[in-house]
Each structure stands twice: as C-alpha cells, then as structure tokens.
PDB file of N, CA and C in Angstrom:
ATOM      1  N   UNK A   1     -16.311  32.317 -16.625  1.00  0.00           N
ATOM      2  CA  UNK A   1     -16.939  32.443 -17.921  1.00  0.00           C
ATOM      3  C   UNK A   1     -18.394  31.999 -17.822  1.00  0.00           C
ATOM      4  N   UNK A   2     -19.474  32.604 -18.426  1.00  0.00           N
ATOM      5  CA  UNK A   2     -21.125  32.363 -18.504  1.00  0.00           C
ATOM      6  C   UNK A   2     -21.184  31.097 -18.967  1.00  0.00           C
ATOM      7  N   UNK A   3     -20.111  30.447 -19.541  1.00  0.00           N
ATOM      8  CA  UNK A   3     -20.384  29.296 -20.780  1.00  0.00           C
ATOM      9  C   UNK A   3     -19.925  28.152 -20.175  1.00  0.00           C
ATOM     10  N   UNK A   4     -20.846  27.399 -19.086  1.00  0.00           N
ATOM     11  CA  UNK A   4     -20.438  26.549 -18.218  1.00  0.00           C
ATOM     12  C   UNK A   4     -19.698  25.162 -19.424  1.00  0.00           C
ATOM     13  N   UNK A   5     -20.573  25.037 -20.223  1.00  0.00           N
ATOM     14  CA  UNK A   5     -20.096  23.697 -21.074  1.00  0.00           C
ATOM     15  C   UNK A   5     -18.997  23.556 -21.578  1.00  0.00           C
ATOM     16  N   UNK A   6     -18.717  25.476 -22.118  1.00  0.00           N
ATOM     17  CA  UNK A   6     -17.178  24.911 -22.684  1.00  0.00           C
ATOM     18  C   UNK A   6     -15.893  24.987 -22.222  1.00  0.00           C
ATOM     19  N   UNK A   7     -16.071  24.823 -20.509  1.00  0.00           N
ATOM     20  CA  UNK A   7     -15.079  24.877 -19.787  1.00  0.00           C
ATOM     21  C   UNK A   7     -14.570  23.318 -18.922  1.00  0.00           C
ATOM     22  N   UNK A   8     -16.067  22.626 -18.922  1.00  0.00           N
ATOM     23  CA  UNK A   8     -15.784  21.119 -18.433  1.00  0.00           C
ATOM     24  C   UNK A   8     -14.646  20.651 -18.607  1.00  0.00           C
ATOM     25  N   UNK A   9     -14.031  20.259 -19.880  1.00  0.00           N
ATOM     26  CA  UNK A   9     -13.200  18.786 -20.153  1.00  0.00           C
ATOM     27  C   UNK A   9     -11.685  19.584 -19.241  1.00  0.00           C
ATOM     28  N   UNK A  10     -11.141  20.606 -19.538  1.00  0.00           N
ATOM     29  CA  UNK A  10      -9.997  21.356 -18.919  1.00  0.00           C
ATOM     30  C   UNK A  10     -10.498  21.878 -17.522  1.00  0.00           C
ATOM     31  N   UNK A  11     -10.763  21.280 -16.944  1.00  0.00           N
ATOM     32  CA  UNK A  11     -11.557  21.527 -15.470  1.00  0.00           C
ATOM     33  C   UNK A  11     -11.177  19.897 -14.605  1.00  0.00           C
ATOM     34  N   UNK A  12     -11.242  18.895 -15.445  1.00  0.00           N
ATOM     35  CA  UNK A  12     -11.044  17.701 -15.199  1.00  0.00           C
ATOM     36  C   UNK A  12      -9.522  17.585 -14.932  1.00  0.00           C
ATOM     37  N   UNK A  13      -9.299  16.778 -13.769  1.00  0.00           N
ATOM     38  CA  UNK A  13      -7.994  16.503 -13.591  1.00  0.00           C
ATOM     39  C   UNK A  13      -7.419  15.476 -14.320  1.00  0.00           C
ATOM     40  N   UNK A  14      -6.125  15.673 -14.697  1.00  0.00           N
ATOM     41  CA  UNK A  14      -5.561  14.430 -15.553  1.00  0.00           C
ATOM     42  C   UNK A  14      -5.682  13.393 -14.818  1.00  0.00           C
ATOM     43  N   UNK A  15      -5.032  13.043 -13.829  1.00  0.00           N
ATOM     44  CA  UNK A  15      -5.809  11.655 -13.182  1.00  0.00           C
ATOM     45  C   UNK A  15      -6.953  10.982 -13.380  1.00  0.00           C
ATOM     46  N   UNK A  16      -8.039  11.734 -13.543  1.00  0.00           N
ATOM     47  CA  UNK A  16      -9.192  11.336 -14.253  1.00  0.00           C
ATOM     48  C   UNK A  16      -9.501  11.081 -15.510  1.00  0.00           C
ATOM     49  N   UNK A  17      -8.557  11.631 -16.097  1.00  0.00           N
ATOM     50  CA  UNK A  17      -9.305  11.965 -17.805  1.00  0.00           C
ATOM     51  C   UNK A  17      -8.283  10.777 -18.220  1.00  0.00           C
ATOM     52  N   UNK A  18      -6.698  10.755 -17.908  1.00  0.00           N
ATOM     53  CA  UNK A  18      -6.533   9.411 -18.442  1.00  0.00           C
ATOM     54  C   UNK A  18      -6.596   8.009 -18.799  1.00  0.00           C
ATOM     55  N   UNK A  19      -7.353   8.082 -17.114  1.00  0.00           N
ATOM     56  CA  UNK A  19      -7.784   6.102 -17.223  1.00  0.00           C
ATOM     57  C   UNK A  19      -9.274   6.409 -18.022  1.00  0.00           C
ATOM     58  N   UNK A  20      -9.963   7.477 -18.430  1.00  0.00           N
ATOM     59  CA  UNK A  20     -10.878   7.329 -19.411  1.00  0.00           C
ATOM     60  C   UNK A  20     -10.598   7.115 -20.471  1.00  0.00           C
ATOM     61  N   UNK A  21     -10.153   8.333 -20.878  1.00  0.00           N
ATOM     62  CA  UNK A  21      -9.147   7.870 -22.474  1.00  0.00           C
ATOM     63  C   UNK A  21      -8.951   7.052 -23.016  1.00  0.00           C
ATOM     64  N   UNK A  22      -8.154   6.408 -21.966  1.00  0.00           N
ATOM     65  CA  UNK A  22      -6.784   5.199 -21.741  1.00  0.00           C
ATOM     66  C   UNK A  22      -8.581   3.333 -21.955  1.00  0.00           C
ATOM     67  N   UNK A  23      -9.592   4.097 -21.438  1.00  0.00           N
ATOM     68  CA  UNK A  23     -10.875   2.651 -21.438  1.00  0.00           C
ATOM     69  C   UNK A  23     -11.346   2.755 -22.684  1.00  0.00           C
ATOM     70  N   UNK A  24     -11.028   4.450 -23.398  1.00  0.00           N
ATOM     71  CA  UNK A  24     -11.856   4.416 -24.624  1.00  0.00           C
ATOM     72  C   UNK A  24     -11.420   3.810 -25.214  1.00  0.00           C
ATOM     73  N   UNK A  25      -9.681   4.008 -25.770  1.00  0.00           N
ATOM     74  CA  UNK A  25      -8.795   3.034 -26.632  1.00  0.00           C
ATOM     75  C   UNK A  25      -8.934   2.092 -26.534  1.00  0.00           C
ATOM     76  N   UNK A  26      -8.926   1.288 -25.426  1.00  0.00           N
ATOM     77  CA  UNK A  26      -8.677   0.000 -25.217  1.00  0.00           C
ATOM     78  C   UNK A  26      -9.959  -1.160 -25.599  1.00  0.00           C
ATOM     79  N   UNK A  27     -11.184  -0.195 -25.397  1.00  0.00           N
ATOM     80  CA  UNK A  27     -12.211  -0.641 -26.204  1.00  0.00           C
ATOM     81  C   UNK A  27     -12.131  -0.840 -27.769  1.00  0.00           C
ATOM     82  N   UNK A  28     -12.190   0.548 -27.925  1.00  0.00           N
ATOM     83  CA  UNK A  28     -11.825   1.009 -29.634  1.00  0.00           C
ATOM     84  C   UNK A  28     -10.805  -0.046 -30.442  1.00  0.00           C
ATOM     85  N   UNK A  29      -9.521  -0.804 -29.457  1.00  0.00           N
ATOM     86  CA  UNK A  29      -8.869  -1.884 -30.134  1.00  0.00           C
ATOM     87  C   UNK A  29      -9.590  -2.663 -29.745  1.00  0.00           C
ATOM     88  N   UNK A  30     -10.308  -2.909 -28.805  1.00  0.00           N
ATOM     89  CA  UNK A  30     -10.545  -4.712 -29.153  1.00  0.00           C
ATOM     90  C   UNK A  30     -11.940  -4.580 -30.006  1.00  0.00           C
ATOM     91  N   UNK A  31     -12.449  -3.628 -30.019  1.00  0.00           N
ATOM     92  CA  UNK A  31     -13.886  -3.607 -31.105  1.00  0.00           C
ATOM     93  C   UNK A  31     -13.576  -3.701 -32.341  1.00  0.00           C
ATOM     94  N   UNK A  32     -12.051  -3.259 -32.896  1.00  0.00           N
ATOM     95  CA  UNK A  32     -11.831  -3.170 -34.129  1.00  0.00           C
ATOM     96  C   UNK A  32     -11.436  -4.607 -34.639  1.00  0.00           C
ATOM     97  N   UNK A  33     -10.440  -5.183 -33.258  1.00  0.00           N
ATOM     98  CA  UNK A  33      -9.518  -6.864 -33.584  1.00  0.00           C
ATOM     99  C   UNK A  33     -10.666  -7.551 -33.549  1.00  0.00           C
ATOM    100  N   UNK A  34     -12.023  -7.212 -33.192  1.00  0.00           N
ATOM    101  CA  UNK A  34     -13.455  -8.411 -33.138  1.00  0.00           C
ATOM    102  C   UNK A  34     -13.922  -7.921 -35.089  1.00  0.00           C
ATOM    103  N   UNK A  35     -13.802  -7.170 -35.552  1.00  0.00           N
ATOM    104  CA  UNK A  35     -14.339  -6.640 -36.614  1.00  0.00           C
ATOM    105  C   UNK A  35     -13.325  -6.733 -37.887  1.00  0.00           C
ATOM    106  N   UNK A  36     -12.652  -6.112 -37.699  1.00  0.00           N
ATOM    107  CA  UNK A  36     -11.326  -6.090 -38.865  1.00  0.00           C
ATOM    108  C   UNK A  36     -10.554  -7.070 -39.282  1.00  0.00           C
ATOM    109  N   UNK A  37     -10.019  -7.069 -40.429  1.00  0.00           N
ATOM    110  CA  UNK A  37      -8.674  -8.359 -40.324  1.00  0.00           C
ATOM    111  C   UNK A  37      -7.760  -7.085 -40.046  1.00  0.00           C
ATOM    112  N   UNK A  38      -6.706  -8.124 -39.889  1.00  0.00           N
ATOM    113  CA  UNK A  38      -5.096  -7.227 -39.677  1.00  0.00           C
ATOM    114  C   UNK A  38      -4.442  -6.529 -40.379  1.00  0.00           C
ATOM    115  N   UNK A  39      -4.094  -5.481 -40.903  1.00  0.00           N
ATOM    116  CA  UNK A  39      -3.237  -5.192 -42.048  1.00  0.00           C
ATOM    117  C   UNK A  39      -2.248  -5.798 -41.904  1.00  0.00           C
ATOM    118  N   UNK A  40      -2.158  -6.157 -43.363  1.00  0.00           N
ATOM    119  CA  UNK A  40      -0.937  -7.264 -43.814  1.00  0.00           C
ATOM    120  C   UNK A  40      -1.051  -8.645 -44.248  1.00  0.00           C
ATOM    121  N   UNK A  41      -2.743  -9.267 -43.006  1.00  0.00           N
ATOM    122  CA  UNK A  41      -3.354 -10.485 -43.325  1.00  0.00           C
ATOM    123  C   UNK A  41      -4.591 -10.039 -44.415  1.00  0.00           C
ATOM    124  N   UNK A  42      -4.282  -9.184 -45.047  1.00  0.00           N
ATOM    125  CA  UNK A  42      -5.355  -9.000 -46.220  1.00  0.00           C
ATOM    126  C   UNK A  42      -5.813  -7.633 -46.454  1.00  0.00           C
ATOM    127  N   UNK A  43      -6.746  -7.190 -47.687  1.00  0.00           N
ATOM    128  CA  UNK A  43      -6.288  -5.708 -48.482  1.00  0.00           C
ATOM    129  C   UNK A  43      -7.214  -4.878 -46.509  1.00  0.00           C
ATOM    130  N   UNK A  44      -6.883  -3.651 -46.581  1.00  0.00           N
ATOM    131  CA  UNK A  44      -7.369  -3.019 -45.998  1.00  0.00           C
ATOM    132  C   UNK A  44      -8.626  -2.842 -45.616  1.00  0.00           C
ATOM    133  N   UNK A  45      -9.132  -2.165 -44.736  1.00  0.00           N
ATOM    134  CA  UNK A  45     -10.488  -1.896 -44.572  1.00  0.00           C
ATOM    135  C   UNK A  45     -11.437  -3.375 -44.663  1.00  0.00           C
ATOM    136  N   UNK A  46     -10.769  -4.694 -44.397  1.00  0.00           N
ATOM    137  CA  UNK A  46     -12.192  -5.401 -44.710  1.00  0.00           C
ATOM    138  C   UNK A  46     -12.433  -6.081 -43.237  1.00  0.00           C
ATOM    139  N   UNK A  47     -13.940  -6.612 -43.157  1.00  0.00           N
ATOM    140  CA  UNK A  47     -14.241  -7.125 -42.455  1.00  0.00           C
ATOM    141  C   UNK A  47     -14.265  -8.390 -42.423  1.00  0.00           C
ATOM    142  N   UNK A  48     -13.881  -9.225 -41.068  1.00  0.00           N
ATOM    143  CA  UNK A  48     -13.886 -10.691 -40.826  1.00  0.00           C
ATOM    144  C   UNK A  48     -14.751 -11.113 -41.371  1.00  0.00           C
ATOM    145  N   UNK A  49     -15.126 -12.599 -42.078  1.00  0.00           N
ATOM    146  CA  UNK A  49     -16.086 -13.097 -42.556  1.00  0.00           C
ATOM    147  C   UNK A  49     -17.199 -13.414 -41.970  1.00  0.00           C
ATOM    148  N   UNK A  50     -16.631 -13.591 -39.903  1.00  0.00           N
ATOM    149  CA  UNK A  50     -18.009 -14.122 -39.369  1.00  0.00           C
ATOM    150  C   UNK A  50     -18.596 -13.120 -38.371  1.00  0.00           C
ATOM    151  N   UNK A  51     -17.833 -11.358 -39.080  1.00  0.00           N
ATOM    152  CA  UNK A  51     -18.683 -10.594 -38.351  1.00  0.00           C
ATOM    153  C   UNK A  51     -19.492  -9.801 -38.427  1.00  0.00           C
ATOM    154  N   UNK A  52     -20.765  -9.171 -38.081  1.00  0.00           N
ATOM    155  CA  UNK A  52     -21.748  -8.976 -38.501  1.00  0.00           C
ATOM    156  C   UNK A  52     -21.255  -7.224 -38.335  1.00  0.00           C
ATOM    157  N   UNK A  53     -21.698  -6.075 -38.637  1.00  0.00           N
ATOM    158  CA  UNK A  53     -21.572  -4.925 -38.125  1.00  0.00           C
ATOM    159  C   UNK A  53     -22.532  -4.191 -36.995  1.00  0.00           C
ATOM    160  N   UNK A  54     -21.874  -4.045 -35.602  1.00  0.00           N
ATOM    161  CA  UNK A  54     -22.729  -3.560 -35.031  1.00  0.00           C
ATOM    162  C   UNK A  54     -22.635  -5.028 -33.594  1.00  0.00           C
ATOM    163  N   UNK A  55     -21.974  -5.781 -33.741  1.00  0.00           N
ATOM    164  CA  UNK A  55     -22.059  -6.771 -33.294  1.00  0.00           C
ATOM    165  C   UNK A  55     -20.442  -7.814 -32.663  1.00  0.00           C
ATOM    166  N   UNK A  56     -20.244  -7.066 -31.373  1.00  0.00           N
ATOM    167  CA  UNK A  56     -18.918  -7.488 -30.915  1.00  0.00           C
ATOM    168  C   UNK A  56     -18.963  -8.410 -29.969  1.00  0.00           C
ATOM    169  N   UNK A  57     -19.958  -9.158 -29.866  1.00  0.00           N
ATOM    170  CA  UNK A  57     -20.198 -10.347 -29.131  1.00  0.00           C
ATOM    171  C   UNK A  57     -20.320 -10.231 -27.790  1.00  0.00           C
ATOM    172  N   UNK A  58     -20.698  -8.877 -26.958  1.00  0.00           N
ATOM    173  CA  UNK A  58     -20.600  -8.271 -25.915  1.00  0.00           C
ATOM    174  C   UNK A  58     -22.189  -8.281 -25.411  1.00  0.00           C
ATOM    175  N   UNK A  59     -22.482  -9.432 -24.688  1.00  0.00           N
ATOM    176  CA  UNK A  59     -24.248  -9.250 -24.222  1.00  0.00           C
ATOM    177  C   UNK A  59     -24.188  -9.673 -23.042  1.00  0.00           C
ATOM    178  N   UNK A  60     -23.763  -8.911 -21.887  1.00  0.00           N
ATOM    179  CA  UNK A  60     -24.043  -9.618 -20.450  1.00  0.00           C
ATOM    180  C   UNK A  60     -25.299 -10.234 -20.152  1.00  0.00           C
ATOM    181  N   UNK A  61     -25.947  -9.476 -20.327  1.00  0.00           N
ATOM    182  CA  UNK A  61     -27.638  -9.712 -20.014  1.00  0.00           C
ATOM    183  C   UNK A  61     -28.434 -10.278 -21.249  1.00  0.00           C
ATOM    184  N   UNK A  62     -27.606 -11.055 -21.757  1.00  0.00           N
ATOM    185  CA  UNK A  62     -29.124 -12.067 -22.729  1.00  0.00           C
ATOM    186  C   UNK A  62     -29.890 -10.833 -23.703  1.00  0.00           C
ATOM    187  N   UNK A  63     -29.524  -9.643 -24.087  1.00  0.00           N
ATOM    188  CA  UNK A  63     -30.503  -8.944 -24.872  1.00  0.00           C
ATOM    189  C   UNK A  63     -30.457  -8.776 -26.060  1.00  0.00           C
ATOM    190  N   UNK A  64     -29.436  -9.670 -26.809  1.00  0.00           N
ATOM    191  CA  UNK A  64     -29.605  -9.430 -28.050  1.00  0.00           C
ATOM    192  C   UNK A  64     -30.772 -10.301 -28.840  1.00  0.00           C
ATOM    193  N   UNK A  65     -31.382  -9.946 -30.012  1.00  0.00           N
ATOM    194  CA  UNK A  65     -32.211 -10.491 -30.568  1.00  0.00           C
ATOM    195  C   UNK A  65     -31.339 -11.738 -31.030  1.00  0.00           C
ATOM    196  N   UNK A  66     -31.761 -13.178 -31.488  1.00  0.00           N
ATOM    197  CA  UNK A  66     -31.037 -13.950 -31.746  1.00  0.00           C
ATOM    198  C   UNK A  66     -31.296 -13.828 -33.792  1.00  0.00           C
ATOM    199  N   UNK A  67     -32.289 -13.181 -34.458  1.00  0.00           N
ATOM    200  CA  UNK A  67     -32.250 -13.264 -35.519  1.00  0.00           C
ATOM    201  C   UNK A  67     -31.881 -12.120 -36.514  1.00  0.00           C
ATOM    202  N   UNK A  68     -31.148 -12.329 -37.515  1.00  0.00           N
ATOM    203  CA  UNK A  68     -30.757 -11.245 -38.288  1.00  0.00           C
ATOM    204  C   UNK A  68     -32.020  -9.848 -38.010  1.00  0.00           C
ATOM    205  N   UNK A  69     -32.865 -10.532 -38.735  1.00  0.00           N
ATOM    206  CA  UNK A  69     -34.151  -9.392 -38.542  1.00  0.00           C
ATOM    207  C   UNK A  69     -34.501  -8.496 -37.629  1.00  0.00           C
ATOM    208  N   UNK A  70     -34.298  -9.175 -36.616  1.00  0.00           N
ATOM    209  CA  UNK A  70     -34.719  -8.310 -35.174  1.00  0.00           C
ATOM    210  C   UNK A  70     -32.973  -7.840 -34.336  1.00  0.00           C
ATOM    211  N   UNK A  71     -32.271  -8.060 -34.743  1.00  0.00           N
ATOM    212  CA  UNK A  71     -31.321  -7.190 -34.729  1.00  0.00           C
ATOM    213  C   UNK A  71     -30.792  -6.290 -35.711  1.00  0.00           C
ATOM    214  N   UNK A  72     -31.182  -6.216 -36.988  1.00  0.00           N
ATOM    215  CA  UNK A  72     -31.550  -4.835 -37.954  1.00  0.00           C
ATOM    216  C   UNK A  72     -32.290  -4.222 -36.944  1.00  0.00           C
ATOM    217  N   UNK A  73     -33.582  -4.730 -36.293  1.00  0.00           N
ATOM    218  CA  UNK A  73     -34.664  -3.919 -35.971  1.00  0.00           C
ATOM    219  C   UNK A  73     -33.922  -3.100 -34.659  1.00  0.00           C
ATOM    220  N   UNK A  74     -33.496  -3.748 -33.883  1.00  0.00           N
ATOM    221  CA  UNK A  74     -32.845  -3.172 -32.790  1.00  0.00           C
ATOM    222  C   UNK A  74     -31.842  -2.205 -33.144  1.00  0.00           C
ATOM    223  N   UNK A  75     -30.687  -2.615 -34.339  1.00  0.00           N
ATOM    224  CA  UNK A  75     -29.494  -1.892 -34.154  1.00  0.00           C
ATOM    225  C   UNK A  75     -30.150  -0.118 -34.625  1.00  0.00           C
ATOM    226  N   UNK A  76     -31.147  -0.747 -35.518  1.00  0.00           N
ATOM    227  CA  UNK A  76     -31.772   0.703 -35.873  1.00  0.00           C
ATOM    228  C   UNK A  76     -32.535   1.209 -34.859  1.00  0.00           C
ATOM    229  N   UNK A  77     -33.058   0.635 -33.902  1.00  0.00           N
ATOM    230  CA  UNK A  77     -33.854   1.761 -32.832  1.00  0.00           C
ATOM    231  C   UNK A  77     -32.705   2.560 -32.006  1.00  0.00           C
ATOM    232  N   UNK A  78     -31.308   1.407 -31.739  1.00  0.00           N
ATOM    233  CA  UNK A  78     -30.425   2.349 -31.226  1.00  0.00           C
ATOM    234  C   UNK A  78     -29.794   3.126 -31.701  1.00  0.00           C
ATOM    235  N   UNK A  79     -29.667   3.384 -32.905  1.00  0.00           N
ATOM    236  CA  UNK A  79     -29.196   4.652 -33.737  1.00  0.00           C
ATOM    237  C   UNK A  79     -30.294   5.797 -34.091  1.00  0.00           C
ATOM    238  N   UNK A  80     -31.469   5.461 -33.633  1.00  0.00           N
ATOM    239  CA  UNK A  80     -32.430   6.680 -34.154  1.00  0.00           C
ATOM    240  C   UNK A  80     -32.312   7.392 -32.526  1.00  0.00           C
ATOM    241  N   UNK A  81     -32.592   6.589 -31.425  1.00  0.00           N
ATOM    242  CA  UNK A  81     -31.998   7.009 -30.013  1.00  0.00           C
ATOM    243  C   UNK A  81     -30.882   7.835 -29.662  1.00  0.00           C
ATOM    244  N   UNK A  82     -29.642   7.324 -29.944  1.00  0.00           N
ATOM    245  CA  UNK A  82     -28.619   7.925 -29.900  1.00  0.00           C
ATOM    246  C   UNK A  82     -28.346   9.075 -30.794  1.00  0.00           C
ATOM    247  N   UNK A  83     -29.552   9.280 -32.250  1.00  0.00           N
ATOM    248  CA  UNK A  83     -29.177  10.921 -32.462  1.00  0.00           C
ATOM    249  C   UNK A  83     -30.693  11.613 -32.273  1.00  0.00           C
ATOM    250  N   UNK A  84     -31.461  11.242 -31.454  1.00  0.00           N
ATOM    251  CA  UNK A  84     -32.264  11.831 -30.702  1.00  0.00           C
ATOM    252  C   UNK A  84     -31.214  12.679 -29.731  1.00  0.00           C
ATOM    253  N   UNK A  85     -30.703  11.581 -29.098  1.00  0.00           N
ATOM    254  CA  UNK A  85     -29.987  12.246 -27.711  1.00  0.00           C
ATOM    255  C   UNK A  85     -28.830  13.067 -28.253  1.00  0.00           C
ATOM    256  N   UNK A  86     -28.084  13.069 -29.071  1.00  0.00           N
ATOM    257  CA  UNK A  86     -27.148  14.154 -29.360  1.00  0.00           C
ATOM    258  C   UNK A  86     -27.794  15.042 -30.144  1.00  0.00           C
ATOM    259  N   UNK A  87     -29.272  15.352 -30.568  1.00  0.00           N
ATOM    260  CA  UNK A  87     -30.016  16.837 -30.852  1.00  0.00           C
ATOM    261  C   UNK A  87     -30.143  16.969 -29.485  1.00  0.00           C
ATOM    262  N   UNK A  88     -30.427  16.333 -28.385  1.00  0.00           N
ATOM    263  CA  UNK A  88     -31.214  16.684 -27.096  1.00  0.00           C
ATOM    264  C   UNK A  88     -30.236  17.503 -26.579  1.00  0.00           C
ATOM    265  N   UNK A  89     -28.412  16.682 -26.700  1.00  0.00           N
ATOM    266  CA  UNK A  89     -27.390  17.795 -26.108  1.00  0.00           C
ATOM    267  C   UNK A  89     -26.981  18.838 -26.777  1.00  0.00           C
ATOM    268  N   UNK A  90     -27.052  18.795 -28.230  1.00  0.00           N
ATOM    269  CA  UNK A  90     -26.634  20.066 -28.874  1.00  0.00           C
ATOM    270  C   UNK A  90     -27.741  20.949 -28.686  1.00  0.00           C
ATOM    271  N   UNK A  91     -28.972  20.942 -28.048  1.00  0.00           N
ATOM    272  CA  UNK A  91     -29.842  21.799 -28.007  1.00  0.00           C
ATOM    273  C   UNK A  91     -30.004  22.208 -26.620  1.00  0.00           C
ATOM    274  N   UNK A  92     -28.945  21.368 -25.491  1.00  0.00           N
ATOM    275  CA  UNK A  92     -28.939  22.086 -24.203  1.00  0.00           C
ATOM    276  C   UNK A  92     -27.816  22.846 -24.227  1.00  0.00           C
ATOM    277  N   UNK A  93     -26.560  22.530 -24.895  1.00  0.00           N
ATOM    278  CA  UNK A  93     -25.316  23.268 -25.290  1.00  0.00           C
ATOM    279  C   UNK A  93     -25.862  24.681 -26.341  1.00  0.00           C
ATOM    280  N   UNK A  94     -26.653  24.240 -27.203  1.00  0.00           N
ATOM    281  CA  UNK A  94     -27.077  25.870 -27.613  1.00  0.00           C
ATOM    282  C   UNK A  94     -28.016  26.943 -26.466  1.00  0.00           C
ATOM    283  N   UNK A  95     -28.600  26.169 -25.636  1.00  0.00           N
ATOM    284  CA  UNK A  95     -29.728  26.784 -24.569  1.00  0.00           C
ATOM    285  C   UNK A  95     -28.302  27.630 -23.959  1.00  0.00           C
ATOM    286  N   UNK A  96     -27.878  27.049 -23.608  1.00  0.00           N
ATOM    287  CA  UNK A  96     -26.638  27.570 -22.728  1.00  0.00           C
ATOM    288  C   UNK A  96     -25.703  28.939 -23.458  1.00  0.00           C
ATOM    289  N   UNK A  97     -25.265  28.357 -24.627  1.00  0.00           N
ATOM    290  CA  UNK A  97     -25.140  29.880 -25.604  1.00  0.00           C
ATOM    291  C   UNK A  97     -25.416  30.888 -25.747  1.00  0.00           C
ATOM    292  N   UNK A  98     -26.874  30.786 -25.272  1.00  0.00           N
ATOM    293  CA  UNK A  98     -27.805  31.803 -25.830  1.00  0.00           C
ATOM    294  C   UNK A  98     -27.754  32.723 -24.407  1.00  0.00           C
ATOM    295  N   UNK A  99     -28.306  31.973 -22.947  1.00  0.00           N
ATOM    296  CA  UNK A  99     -28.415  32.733 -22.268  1.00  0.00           C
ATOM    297  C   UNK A  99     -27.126  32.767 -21.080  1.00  0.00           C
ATOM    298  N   UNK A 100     -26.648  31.932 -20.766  1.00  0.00           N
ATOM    299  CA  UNK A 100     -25.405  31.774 -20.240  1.00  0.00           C
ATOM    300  C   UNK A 100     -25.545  31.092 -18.669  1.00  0.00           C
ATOM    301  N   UNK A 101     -26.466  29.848 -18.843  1.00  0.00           N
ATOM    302  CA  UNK A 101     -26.686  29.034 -18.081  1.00  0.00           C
ATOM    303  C   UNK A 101     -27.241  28.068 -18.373  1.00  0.00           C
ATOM    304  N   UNK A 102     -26.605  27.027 -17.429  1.00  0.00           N
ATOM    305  CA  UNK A 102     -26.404  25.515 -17.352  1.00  0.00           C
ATOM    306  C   UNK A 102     -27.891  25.125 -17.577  1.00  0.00           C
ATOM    307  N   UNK A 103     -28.206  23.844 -17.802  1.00  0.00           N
ATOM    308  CA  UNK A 103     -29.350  23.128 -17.859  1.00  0.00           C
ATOM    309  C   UNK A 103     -30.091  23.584 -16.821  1.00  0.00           C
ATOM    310  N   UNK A 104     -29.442  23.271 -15.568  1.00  0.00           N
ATOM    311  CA  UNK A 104     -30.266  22.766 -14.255  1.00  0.00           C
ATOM    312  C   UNK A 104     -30.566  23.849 -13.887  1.00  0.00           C
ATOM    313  N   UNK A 105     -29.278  24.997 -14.122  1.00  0.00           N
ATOM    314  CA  UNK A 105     -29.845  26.471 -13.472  1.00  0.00           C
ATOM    315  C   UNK A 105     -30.880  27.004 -14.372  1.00  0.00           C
ATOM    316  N   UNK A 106     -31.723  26.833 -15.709  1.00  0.00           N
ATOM    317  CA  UNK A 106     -32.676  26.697 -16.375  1.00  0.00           C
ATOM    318  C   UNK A 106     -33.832  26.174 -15.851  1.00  0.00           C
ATOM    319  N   UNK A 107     -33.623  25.107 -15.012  1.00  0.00           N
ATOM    320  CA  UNK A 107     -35.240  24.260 -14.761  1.00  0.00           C
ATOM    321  C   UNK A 107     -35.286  24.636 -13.038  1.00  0.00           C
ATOM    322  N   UNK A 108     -34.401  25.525 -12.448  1.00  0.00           N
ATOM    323  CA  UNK A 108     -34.318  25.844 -11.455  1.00  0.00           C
ATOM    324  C   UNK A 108     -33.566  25.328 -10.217  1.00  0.00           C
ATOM    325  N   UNK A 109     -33.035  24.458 -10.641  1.00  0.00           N
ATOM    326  CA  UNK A 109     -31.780  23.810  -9.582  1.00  0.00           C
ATOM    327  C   UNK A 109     -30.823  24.388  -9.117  1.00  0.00           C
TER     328      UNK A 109
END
C-alpha cells in the first residue's frame, strides 16, 4: 500500500506492542492513584488535596520549577510544544496522503 503510516501499528509484532501497552497502563494507574481518590473513599472524579495537576512527583533530574508560578509557566510551554508537535505529525501524515510517501522518502532518504 502507498500509505506507509497507516500500516505501522499491524506491522508490529505482538511481542512488542504488549510490553508497550502493558508500560502505558501501568503508568496511566499509578498517575491516576498519585492524582485521584479511590472510588468509594469519596464522590467521584475528585482530586487528592495535596495534588497539584500536571504534577506526579516524577523529576529525576532536578527540573521542576520549585514555585507555583513558574510551573504554570512551564506546564504551559509544554502543552503549547506538544500541540506544535502533533500539527507537525498530522501534517507529515497528511504529506503522506497526498502523495504516497513517507517523510524521509520526501527529504530524500
């Protein structure tokens, strides 16, 4: 098929794709048990009292700002970033649509 992108994920062997999966979840619960109360320990949908949003206590490298302010400032540069970069891929996934090649075979690779 011309449409290299939308053949990737079923190209991947299950061996591979499960222990990904299997890292996403396992993130996805403990990001939620750092954020959420429990259903049952109180009404739904709320958040722990001492947690901030955006903020799972995860800083190997010392980079978080230590003050409210400058982590607004940060959490917002990484969200204007991150949908920079998903126009950047929906606009190499449409490049690809259009003519029926990959990025690289585009810039000549």
């Amino acid at each position: 098929s011309p449409h290299h992108c939308n053949n990737q994920i079923p190209e991947i062997a299950g061996t591979v794709l499960f222990p990904f999966f299997l890292a996403i979840n396992i993130s996805e619960a403990v990001r939620a048990s750092i954020g959420w109360v429990e259903p049952g320990l109180g009404p739904l949908f709320t958040l722990r009292e001492n947690y901030y949003p955006g903020d799972i206590r995860f800083d190997p490298f010392g980079l978080k700002p230590q003050g409210a302010a400058e982590f607004d400032n940060m959490q917002t540069k990484e969200l204007n970033n991150g949908r920079l970069a998903m126009l950047a891929a929906a606009g190499m996934c449409a490049q690809e649509q259009v003519n029926g090649q990959g990025i690289l075979e585009n810039l000549g690779f």
